[in-house]
Protein backbone atom coordinates (compact mmCIF):
# COMPACT_ATOMS: atom_id res chain seq x y z
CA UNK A 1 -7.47 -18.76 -6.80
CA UNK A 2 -5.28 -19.54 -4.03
CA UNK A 3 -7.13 -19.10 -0.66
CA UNK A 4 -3.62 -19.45 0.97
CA UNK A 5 -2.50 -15.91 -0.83
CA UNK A 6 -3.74 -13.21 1.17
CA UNK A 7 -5.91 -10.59 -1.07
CA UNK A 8 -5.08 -6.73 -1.15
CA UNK A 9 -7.75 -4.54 -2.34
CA UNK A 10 -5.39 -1.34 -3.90
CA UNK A 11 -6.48 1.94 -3.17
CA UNK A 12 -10.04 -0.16 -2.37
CA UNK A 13 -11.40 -1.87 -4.54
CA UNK A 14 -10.48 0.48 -6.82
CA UNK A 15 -11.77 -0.80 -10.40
CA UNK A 16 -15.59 -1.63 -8.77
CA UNK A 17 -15.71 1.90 -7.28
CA UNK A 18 -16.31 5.57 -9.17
CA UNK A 19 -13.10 6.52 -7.81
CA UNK A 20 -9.91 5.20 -6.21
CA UNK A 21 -8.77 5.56 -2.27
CA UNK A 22 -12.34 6.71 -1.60
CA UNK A 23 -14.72 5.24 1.29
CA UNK A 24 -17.10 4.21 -1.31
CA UNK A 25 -13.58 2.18 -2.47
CA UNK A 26 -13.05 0.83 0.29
CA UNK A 27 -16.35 -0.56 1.67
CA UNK A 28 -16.73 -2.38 -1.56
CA UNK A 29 -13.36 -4.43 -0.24
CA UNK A 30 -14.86 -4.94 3.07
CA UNK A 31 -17.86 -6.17 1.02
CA UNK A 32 -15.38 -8.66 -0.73
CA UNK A 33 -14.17 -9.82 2.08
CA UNK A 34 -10.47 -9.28 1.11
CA UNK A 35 -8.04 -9.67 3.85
CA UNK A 36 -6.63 -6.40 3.29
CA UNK A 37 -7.13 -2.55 2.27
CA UNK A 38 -4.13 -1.14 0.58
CA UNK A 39 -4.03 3.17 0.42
CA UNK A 40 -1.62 5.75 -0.19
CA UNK A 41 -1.37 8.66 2.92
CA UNK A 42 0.27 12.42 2.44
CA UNK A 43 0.00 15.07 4.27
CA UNK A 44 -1.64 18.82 2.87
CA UNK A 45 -0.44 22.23 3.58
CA UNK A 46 -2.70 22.54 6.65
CA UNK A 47 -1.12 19.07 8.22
CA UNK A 48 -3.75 17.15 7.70
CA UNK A 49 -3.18 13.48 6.79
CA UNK A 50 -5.45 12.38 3.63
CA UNK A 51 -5.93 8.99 1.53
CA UNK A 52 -4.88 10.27 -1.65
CA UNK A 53 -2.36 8.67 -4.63
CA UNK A 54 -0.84 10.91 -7.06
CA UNK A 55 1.82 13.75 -5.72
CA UNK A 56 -0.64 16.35 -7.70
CA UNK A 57 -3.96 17.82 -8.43
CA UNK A 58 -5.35 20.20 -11.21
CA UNK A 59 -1.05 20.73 -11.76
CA UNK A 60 -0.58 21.72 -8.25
CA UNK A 61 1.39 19.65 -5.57
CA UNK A 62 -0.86 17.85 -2.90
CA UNK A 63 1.73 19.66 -0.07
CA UNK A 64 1.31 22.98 -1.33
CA UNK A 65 -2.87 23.16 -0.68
CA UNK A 66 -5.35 23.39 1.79
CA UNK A 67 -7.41 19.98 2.64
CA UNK A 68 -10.65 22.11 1.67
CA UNK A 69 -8.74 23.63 -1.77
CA UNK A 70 -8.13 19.73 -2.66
CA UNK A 71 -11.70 18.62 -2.29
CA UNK A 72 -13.17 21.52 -4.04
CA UNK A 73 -11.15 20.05 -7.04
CA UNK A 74 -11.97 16.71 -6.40
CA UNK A 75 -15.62 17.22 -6.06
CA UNK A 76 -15.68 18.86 -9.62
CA UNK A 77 -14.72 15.71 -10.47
CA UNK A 78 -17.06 13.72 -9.16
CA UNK A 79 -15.66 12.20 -5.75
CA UNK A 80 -14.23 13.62 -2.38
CA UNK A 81 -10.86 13.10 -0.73
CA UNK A 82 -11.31 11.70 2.46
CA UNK A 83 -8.94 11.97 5.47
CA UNK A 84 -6.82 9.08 7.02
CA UNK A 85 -8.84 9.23 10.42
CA UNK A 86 -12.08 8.86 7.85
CA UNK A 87 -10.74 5.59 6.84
CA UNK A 88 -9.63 4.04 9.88
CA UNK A 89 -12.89 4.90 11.11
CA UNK A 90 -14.24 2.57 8.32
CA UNK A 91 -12.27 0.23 8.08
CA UNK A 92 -11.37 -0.65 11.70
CA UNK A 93 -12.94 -3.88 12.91
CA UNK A 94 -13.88 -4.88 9.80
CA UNK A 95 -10.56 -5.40 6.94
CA UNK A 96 -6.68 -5.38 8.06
CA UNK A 97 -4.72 -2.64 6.66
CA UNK A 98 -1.44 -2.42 4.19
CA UNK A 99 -0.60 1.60 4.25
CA UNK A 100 1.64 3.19 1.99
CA UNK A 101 3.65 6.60 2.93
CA UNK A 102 4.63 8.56 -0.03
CA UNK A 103 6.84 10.93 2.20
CA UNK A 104 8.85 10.49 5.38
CA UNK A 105 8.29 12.97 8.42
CA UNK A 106 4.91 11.98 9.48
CA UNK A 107 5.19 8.46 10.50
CA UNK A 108 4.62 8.85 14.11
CA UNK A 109 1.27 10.96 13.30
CA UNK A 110 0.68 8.43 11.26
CA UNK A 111 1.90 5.46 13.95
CA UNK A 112 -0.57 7.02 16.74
CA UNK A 113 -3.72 7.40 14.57
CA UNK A 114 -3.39 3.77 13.29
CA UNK A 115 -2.80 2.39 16.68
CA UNK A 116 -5.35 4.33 17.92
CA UNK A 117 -8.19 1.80 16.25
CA UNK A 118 -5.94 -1.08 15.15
CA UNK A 119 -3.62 -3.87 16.61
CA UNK A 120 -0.38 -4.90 15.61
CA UNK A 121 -1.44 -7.83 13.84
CA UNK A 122 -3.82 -5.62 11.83
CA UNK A 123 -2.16 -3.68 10.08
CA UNK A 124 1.69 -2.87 8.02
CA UNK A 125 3.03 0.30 6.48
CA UNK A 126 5.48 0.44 3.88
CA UNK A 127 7.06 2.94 1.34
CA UNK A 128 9.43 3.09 -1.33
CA UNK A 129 11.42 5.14 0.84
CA UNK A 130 13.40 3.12 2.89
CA UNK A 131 13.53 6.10 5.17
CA UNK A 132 10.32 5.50 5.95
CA UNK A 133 10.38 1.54 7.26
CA UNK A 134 13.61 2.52 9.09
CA UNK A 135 12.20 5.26 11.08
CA UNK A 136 9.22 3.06 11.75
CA UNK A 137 10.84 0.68 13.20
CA UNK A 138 12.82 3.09 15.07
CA UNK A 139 9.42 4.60 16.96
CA UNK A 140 8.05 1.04 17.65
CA UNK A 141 9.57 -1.90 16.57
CA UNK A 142 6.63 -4.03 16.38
CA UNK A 143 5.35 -2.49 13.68
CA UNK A 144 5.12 -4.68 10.40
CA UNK A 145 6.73 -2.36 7.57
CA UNK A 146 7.51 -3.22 3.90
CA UNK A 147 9.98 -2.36 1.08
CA UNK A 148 8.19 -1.21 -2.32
CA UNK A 149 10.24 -1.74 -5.05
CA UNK A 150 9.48 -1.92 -8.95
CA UNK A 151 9.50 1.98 -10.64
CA UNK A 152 8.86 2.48 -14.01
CA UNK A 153 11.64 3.21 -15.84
CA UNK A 154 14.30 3.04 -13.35
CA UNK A 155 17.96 2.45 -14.72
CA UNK A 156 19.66 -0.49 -14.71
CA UNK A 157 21.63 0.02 -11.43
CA UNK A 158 18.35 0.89 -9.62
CA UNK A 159 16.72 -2.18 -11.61
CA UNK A 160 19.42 -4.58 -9.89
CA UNK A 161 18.87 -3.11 -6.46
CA UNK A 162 15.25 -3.67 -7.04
CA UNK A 163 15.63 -7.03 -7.71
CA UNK A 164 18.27 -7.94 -5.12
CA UNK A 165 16.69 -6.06 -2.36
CA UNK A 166 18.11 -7.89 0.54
CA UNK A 167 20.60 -5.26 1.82
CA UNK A 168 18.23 -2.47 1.42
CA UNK A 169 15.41 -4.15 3.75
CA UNK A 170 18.02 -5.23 6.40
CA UNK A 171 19.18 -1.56 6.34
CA UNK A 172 15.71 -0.41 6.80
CA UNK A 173 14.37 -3.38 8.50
CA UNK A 174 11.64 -4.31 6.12
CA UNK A 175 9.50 -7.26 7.09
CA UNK A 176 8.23 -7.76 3.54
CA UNK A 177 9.26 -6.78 -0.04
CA UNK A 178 6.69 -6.00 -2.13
CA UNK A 179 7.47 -6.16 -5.74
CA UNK A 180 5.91 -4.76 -9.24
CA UNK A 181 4.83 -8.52 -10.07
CA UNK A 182 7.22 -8.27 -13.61
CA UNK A 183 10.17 -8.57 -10.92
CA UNK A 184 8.54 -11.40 -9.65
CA UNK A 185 10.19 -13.99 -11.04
CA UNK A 186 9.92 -17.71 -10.27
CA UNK A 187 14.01 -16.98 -8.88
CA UNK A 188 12.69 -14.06 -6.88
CA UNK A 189 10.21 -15.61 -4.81
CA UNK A 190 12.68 -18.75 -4.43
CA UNK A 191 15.18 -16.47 -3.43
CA UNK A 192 12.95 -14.28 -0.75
CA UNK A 193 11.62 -17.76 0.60
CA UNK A 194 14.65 -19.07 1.27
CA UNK A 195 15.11 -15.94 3.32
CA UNK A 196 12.16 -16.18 4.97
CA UNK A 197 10.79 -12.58 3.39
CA UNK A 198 6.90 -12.40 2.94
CA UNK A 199 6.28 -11.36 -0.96
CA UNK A 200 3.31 -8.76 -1.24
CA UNK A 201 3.08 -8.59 -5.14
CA UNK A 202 1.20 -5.26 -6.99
CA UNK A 203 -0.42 -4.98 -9.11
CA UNK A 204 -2.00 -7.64 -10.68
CA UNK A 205 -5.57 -7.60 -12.16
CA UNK A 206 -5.24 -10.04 -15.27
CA UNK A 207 -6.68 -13.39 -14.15
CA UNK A 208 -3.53 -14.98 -15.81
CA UNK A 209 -1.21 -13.13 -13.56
CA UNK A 210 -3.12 -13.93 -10.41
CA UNK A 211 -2.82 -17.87 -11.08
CA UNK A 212 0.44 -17.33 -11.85
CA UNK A 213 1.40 -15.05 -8.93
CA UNK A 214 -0.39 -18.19 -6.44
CA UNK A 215 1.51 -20.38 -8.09
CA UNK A 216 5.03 -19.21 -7.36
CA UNK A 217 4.14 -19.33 -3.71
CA UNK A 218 3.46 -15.34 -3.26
CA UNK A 219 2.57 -14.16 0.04
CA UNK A 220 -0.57 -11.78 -0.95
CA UNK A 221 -1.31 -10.10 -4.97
CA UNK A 222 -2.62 -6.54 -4.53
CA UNK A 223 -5.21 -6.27 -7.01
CA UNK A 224 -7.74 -3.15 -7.91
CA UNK A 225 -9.84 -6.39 -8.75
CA UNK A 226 -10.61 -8.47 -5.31
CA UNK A 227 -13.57 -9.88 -6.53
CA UNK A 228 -11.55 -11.75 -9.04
CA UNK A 229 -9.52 -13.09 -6.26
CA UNK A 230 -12.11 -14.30 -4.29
């Protein structure tokens, strides 16, 4: 592969662990060597901050329970849900980080912890909520902070504002766009060059996508396989 194109491990190395967005995860990608660790951060009913991807758990909604209540469940099944301080513990010194909010409203807890173990050229935070990048940016502009775009099954008129993204990042003063890599197109990546807007690509674990992905010029390919990419 490309050495230029910067490697994401999603949620950790998430296919070479038991479990995504676990420590176990994500010391296999600092293992690997990839440049970054990509994770998912929401916040419980008790205001603690966890690495954790889906909006439920056992049918009930990650904001309704108790930290403790969510790892009972989770250790039923075989892993344990570990907090975001856990990770930046882990990871700091050793990978850069690419951090995804699923909510706005805790970004500055969010903004101290990170900055608490990690520079500014270490790390980027990003969201499909362009609520999110805006009020980053409106705590401390330095901050790197990325559009998501690329739902499944979004309507046309949401497809087209995917794909043409431009307004929406200057509103929210996105850095980078990072696209579902079937809207990245070889006219996409043209198009967000010519702009001078970094393309962080998800996510793409067939070998075949990965050449392809280096080869339109991509910025980094977020991939639950690193070790493919290295």
């Amino acid at each position: 592969m490309n050495r230029e194109t910067m490697v994401i491990a999603h949620r950790g190395a998430s296919a070479l662990a038991p479990h995504e967005n676990t420590l176990e995860a994500f010391q296999i990608a600092i293992d690997l060597k990839a440049d970054m660790a990509e994770f998912d951060v929401r916040k419980t009913s008790d205001n603690i901050l966890i690495v954790f991807h889906d909006g439920t758990i056992d049918g009930r909604k990650i904001g309704d329970m108790t930290y403790n209540r969510i790892n009972d469940i989770a250790s039923k099944e075989g892993y344990r849900v570990p907090t975001l301080d856990e990770v930046l513990k882990l990871c700091s010194g050793k990978i850069c980080l690419d951090i995804e909010l699923k909510e706005s409203g805790y970004e500055r807890r969010v903004i101290d912890l990170v900055k608490g173990r990690f520079g500014y050229g270490e790390f980027s935070i990003k969201s499909f909520k362009d609520k999110v990048s805006y009020n980053v940016k409106a705590i401390d502009p330095r901050i790197k902070t990325g559009l998501l775009v690329g739902k499944k099954k979004a309507k046309l008129g949401v497809r087209l504002n995917e794909y043409f993204p431009e307004r929406r990042m200057r509103r929210c003063k996105a850095d980078f766009i990072s696209p579902n890599y079937l809207l990245c197109t070889k006219e996409f990546v043209k198009r967000m060059k010519r702009k001078h807007i970094p393309v962080y690509v998800w996510t793409v674990n067939d070998p075949h996508w990965m050449r392809r992905m280096c080869r339109l010029g991509v910025d980094a390919v977020i991939t639950d396989r690193p070790d493919i990419m290295r």
